[in-house]
C-alpha atoms as a PDB file:
ATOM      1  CA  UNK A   1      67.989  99.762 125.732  1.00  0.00           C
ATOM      2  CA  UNK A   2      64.915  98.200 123.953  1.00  0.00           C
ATOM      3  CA  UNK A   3      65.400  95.850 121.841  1.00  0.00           C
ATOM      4  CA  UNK A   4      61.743  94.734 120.545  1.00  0.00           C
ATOM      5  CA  UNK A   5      60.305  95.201 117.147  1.00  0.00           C
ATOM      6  CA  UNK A   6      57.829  97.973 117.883  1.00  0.00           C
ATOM      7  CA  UNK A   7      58.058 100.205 114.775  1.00  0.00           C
ATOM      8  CA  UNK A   8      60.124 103.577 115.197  1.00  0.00           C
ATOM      9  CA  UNK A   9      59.276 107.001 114.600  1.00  0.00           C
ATOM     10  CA  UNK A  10      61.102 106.649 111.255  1.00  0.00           C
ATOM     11  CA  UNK A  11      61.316 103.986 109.418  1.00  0.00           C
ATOM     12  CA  UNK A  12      64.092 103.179 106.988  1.00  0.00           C
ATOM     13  CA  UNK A  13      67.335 101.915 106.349  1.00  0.00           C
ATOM     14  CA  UNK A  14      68.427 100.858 109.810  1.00  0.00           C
ATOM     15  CA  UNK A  15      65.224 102.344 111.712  1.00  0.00           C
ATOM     16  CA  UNK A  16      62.943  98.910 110.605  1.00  0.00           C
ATOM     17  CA  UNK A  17      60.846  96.984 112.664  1.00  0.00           C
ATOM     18  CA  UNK A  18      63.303  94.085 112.495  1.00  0.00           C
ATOM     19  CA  UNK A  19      66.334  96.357 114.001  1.00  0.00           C
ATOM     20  CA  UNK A  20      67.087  97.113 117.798  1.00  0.00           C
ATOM     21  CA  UNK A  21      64.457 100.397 119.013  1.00  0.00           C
ATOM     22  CA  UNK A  22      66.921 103.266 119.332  1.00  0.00           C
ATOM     23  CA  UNK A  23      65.138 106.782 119.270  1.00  0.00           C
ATOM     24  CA  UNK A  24      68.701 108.665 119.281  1.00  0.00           C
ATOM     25  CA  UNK A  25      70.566 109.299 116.366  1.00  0.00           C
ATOM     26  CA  UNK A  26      72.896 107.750 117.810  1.00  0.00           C
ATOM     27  CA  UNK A  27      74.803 107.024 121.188  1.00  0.00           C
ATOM     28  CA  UNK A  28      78.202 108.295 120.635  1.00  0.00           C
ATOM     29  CA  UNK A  29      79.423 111.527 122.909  1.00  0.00           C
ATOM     30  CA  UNK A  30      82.621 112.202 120.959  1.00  0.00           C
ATOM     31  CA  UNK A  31      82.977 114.623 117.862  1.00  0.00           C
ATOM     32  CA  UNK A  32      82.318 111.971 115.151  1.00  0.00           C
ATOM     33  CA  UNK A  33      81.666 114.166 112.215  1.00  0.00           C
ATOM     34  CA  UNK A  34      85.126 115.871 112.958  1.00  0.00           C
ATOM     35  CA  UNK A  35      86.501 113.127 110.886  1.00  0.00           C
ATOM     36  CA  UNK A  36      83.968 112.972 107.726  1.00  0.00           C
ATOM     37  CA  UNK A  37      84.002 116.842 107.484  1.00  0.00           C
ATOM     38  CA  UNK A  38      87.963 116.820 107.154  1.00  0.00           C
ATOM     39  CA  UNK A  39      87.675 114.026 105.081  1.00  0.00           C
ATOM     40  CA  UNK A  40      84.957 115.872 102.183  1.00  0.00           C
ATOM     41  CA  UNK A  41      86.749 119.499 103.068  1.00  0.00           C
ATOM     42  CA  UNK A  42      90.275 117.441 102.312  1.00  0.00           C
ATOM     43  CA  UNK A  43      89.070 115.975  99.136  1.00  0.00           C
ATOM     44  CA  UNK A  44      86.680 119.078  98.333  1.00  0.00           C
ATOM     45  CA  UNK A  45      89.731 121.270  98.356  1.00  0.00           C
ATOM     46  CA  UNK A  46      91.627 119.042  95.764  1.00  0.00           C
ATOM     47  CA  UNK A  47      88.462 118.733  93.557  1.00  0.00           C
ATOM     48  CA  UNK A  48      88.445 122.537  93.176  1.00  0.00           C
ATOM     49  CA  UNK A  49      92.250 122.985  92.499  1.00  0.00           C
ATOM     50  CA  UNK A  50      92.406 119.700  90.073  1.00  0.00           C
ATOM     51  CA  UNK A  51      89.133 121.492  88.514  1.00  0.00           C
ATOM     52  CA  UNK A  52      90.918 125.061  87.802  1.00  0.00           C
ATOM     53  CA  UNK A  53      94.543 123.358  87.023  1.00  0.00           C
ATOM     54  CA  UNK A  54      92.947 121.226  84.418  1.00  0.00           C
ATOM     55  CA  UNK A  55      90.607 123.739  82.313  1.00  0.00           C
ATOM     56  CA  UNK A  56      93.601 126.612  82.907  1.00  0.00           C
ATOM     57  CA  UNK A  57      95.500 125.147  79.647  1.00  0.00           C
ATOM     58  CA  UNK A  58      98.137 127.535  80.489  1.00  0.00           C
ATOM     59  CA  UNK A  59     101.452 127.403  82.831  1.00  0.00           C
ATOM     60  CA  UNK A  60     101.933 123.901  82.955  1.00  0.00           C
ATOM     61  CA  UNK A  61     105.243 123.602  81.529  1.00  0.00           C
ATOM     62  CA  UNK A  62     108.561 125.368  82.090  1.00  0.00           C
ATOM     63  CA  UNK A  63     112.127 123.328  81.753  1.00  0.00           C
ATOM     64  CA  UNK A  64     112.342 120.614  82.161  1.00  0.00           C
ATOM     65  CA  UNK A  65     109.512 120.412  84.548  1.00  0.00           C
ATOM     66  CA  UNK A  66     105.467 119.684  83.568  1.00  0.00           C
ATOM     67  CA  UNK A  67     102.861 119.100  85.508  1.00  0.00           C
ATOM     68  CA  UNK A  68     101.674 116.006  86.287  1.00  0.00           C
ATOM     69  CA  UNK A  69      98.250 116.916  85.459  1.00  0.00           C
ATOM     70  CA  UNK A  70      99.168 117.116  81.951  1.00  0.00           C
ATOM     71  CA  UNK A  71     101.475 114.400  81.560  1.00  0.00           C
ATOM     72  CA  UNK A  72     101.263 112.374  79.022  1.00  0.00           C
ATOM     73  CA  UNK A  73     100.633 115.411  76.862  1.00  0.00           C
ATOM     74  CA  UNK A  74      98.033 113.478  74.071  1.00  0.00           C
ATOM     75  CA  UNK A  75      96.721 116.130  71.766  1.00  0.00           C
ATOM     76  CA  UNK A  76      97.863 118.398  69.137  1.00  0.00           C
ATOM     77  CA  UNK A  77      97.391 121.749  71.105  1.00  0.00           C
ATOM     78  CA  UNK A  78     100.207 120.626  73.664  1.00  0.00           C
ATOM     79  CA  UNK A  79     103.076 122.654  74.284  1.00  0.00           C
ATOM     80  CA  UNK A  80     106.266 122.394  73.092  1.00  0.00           C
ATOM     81  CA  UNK A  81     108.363 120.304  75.354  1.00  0.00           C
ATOM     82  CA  UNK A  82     111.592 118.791  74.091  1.00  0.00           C
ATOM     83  CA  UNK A  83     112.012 114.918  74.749  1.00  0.00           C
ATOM     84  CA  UNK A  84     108.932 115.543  77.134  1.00  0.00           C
ATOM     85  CA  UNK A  85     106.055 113.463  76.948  1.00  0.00           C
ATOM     86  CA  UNK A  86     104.309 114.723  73.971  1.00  0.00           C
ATOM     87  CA  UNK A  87     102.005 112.467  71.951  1.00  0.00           C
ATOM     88  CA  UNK A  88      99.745 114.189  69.523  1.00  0.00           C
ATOM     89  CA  UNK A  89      97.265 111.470  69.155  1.00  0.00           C
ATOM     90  CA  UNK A  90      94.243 114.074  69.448  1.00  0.00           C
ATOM     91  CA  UNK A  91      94.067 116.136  66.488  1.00  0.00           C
ATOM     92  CA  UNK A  92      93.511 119.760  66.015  1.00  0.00           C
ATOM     93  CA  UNK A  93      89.772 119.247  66.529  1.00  0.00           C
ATOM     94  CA  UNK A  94      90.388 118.897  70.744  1.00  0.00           C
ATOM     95  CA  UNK A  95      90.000 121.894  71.446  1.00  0.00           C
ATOM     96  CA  UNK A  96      90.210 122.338  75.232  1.00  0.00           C
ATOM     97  CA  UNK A  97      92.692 121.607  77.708  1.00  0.00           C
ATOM     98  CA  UNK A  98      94.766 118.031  76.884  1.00  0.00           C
ATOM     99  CA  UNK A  99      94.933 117.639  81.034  1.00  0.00           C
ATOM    100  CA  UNK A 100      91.305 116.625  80.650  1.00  0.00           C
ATOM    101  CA  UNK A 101      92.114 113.382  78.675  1.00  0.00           C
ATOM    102  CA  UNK A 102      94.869 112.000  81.014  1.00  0.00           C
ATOM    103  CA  UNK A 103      93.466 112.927  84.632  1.00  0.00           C
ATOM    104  CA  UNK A 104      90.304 110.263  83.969  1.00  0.00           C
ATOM    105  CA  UNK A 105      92.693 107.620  84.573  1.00  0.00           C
ATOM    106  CA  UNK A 106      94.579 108.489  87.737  1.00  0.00           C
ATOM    107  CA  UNK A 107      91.058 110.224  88.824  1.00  0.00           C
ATOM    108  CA  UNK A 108      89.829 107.084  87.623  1.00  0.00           C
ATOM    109  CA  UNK A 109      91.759 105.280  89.746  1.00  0.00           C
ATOM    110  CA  UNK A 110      91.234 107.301  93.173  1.00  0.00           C
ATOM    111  CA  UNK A 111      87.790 107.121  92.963  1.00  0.00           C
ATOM    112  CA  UNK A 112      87.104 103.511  92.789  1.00  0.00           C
ATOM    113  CA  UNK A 113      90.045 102.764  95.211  1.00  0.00           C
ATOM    114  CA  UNK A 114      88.520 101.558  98.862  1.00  0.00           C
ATOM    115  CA  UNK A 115      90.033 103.886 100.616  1.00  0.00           C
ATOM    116  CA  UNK A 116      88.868 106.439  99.040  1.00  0.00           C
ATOM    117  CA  UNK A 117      85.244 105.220  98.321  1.00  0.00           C
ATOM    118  CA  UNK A 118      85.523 104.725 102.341  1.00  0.00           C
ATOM    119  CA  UNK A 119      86.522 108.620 102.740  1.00  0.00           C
ATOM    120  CA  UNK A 120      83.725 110.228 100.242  1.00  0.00           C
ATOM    121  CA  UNK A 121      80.977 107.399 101.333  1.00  0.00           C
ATOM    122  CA  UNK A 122      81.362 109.015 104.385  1.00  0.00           C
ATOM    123  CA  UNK A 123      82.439 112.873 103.542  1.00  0.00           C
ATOM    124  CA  UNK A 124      79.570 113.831 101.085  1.00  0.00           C
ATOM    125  CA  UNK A 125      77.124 110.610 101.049  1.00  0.00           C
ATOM    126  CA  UNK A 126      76.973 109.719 104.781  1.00  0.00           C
ATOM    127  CA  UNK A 127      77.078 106.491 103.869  1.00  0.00           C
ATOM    128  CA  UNK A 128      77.490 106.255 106.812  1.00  0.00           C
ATOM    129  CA  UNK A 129      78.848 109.047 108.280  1.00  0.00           C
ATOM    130  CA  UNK A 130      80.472 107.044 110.949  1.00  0.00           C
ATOM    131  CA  UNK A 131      81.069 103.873 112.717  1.00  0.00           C
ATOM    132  CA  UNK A 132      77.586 103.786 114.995  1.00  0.00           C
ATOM    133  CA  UNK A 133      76.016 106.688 113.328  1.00  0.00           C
ATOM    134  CA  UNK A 134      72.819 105.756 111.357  1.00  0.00           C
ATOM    135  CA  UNK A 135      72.813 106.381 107.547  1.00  0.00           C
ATOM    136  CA  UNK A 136      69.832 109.022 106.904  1.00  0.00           C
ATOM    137  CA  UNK A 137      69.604 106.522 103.653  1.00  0.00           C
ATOM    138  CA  UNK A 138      66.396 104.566 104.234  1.00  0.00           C
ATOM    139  CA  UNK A 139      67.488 101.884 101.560  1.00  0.00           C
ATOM    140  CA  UNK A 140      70.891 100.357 100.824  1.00  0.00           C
ATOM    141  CA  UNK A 141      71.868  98.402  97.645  1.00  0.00           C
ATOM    142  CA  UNK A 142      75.488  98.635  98.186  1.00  0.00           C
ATOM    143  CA  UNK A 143      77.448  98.525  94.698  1.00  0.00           C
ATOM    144  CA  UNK A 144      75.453  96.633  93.153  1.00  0.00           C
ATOM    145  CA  UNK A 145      73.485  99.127  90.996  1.00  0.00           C
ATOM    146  CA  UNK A 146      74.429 101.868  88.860  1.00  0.00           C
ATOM    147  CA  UNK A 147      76.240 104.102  89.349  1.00  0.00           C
ATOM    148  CA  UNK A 148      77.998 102.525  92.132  1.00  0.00           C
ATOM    149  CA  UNK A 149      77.928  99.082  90.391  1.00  0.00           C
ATOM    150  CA  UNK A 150      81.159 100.568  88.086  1.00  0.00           C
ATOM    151  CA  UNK A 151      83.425 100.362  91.152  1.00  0.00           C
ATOM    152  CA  UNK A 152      84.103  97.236  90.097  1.00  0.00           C
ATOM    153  CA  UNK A 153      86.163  98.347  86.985  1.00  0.00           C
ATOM    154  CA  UNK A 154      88.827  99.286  89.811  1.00  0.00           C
ATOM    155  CA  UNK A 155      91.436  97.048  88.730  1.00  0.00           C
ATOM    156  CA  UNK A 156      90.891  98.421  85.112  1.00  0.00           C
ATOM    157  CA  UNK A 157      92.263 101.600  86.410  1.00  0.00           C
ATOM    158  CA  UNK A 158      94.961 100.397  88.412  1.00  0.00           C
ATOM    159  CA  UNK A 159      96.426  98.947  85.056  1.00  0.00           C
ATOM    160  CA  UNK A 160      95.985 102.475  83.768  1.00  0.00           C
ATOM    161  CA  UNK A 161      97.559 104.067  86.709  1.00  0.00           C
ATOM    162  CA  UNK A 162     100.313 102.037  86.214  1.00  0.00           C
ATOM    163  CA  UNK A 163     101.270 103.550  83.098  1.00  0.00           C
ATOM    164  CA  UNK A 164     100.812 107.004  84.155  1.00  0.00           C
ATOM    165  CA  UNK A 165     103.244 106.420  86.953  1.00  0.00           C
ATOM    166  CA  UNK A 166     105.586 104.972  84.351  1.00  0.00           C
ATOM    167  CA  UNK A 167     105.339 108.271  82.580  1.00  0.00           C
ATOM    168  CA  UNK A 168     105.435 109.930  85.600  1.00  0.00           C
ATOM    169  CA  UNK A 169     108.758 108.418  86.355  1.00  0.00           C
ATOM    170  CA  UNK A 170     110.182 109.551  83.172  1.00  0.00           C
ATOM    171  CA  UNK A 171     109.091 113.310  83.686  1.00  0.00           C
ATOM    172  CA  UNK A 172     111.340 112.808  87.033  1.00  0.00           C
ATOM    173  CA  UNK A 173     114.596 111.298  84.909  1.00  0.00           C
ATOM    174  CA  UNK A 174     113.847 114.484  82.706  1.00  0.00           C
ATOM    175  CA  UNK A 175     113.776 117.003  85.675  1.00  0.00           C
ATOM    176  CA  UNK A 176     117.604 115.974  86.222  1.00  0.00           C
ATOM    177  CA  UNK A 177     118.033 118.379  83.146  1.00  0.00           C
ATOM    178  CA  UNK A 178     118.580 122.487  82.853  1.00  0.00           C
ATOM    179  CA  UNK A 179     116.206 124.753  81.034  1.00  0.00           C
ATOM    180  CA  UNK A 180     118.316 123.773  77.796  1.00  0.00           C
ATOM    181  CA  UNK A 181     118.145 120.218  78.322  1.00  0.00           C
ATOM    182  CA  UNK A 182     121.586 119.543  79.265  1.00  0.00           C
ATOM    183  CA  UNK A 183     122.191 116.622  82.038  1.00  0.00           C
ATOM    184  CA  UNK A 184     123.638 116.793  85.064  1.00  0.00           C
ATOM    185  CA  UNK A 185     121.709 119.238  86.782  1.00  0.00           C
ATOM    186  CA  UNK A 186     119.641 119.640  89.766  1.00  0.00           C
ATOM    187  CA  UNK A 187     116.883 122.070  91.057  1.00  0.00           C
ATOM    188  CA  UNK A 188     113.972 122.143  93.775  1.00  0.00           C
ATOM    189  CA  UNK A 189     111.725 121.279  91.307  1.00  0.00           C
ATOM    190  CA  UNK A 190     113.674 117.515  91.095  1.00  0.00           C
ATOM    191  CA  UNK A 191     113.130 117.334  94.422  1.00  0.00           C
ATOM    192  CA  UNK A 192     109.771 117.834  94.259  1.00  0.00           C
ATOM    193  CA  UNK A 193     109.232 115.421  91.471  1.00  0.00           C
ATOM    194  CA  UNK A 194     111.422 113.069  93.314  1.00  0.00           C
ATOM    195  CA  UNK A 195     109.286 113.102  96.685  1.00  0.00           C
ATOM    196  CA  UNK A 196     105.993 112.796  94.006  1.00  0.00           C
ATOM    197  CA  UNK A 197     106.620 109.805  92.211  1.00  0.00           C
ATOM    198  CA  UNK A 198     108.101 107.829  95.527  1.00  0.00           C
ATOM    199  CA  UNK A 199     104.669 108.964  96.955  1.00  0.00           C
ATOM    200  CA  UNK A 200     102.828 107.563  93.858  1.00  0.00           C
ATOM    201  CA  UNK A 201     104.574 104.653  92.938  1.00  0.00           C
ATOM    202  CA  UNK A 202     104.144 103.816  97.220  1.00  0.00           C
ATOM    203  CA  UNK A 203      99.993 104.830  96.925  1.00  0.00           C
ATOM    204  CA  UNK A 204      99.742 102.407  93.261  1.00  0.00           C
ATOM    205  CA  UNK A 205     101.518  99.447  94.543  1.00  0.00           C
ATOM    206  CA  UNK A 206      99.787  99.669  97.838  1.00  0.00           C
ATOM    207  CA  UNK A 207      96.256  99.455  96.472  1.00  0.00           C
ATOM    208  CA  UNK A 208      94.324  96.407  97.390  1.00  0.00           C
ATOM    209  CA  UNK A 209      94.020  95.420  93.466  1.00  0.00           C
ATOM    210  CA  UNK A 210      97.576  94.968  93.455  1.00  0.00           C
ATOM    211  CA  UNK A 211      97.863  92.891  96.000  1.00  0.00           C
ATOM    212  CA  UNK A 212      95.977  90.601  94.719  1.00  0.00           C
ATOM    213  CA  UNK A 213      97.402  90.392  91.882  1.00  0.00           C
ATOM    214  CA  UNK A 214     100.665  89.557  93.340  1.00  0.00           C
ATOM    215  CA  UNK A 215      99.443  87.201  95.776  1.00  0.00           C
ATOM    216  CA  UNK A 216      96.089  86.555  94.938  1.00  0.00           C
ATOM    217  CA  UNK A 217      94.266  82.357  93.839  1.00  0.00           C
ATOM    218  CA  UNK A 218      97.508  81.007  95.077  1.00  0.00           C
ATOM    219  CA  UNK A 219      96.857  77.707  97.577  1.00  0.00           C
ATOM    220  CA  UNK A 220     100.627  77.147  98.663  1.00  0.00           C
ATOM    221  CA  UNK A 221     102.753  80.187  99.388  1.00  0.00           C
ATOM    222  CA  UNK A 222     105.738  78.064  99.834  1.00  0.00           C
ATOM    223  CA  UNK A 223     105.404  76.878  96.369  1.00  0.00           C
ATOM    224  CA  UNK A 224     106.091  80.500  94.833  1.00  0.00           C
ATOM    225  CA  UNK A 225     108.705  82.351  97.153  1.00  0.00           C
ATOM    226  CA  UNK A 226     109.368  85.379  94.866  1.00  0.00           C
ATOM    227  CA  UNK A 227     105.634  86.319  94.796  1.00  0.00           C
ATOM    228  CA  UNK A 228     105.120  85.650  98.491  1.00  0.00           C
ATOM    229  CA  UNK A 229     107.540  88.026  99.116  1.00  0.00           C
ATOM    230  CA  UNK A 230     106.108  90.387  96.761  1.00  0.00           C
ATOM    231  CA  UNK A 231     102.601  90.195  98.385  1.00  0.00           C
ATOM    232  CA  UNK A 232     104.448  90.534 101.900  1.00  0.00           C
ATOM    233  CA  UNK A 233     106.036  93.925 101.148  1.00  0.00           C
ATOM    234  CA  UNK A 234     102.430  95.205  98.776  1.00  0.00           C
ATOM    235  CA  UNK A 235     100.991  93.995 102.250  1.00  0.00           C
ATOM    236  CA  UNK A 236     103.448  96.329 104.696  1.00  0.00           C
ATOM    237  CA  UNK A 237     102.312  98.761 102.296  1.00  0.00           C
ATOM    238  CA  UNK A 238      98.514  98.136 101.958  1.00  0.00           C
ATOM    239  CA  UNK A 239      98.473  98.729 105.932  1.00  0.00           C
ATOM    240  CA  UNK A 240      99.837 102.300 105.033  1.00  0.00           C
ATOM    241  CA  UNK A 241      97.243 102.546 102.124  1.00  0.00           C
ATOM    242  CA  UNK A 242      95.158 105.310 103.398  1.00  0.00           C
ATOM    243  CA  UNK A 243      98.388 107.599 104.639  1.00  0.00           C
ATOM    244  CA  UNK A 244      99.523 107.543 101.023  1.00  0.00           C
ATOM    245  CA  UNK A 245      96.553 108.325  99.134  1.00  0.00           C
ATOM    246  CA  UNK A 246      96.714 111.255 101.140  1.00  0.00           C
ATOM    247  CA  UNK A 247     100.154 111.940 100.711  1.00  0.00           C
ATOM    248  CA  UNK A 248     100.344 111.059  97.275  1.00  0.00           C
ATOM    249  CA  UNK A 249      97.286 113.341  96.540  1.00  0.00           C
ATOM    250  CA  UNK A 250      99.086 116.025  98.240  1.00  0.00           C
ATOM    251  CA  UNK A 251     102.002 115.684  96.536  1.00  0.00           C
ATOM    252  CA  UNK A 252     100.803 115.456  93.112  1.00  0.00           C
ATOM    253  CA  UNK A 253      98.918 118.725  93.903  1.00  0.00           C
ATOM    254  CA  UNK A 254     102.019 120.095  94.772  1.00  0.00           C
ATOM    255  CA  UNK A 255     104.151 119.228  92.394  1.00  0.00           C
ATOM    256  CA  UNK A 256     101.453 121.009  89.669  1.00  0.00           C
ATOM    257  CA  UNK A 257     101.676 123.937  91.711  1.00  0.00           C
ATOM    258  CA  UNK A 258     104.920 123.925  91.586  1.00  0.00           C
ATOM    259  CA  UNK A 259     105.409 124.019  88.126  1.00  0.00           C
ATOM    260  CA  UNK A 260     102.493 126.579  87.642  1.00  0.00           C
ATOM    261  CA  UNK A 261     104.658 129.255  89.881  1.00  0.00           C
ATOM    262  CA  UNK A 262     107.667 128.464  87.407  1.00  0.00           C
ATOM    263  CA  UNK A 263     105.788 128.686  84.385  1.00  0.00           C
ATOM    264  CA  UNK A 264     103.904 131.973  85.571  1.00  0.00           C
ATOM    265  CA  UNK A 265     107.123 133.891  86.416  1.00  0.00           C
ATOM    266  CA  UNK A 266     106.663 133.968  90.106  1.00  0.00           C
ATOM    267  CA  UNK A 267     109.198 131.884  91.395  1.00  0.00           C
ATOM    268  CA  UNK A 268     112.610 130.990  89.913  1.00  0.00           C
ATOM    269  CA  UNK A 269     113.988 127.273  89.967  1.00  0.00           C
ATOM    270  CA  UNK A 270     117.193 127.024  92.470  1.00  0.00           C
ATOM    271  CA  UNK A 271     119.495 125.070  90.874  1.00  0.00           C
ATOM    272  CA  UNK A 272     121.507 122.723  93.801  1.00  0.00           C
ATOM    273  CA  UNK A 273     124.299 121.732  90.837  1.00  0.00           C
END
């Protein structure tokens, strides 16, 4: 291996005078891009679902379920759903689909969260692609410009998240209802909206912002036992982090789709009790 500063055939990024002489792309025999190709078909996948759930404006609702994708419900044009989370703080003047308003925050949220700026860096940017695979980049400012710089507004959106979950949460108290809002009851759908909200309270508390937050600028652990414990378990969790954004993104995707097949007419609720 050479390892002078003779210039290379292109020069760039890591292919600089100053960097070890490696012709090859790289040196790695395995399928790397097997990974980064799931990754951006994974995340592609959700992008065009999220995209055609969101502008549908229809099916989103059928007792006592709604999608997450349109919960909180903030404008005017909402449908009707009784003790659901309706809030028409949008007037009549919004005139497309009210999913669009909510899903920037938990969106929001996924996109600046490492793990997933790890998955698309690599997925669509190749950024890089993968560990000992060149960038093609031939300059790197990190996040330090725009429009990466506004990763940094991460914890801004975990705040947010945090009250989405909470409404979140209270969809799944109200999906322990019938389709005439009496209590008691139980269908596949609670299920479903049980398994979500585990999945994204689990993905929101496990995010590195959090964690910090709990047991972040603090010298002596023993000092504050209650947090330390705290940051413990968000830490048990945080090792998980990247198994439950995908879980949780598959989940919530679910869950919408879920709904959308009772609100359509294609699939009828089983009630357990």
């Amino acid at each position: 291996m050479a390892t002078g500063t003779e210039p290379h055939l292109n020069s760039g990024g890591v292919r600089t005078g100053t960097r070890a002489a490696i012709d090859a792309p790289h040196l790695r025999t395995d399928r790397w891009w097997l990974a980064p190709a799931a990754t951006a078909a994974g995340l592609l996948a959700f992008i065009v679902y999220s995209t055609w759930r969101a502008f549908a404006n229809a099916d989103y609702y059928s007792a006592p379920y709604v999608s997450p994708f349109y919960s909180p419900c903030l404008a005017e044009n909402c449908k009707n759903m009784p003790s659901g989370p309706n809030a028409d703080l949008f007037g009549s003047w919004w005139g497309i689909s009210p999913a669009v308003i909510i899903l920037i925050f938990p969106l929001g949220f996924r996109l600046t969260c490492y793990y997933y700026r790890k998955a698309y860096y690599r997925g669509f940017w190749a950024s890089p692609p993968a560990c000992a695979v060149a960038e093609p980049h031939k300059k790197y400012t990190g996040e330090t410009r725009f429009p990466l710089i506004l990763q940094n507004i991460h914890r801004y959106f975990f705040y947010a998240a945090i009250l989405v979950a909470g409404v979140l949460t209270y969809d799944t108290v109200l999906s322990f209802r019938d389709t005439h809002e009496n209590w008691g009851h139980m269908g596949l759908g609670t299920v479903v909206f049980l398994v979500n909200i585990t999945l994204i309270w689990a993905y929101t508390i496990s995010c590195h912002s959090c964690r910090h937050i709990v047991g972040g600028k603090l010298k002596h652990f023993s000092k504050h036992p209650v947090r330390y414990k705290a940051w413990q378990f968000v830490g048990k969790l945080n090792a998980r982090h990247m198994l439950l954004a995908w879980a949780s993104l598959v989940s919530v995707a679910l869950a919408d789709f879920y709904v959308y097949l009772l609100a359509s007419g294609a699939f009828d609720d089983p009630r357990f009790f």
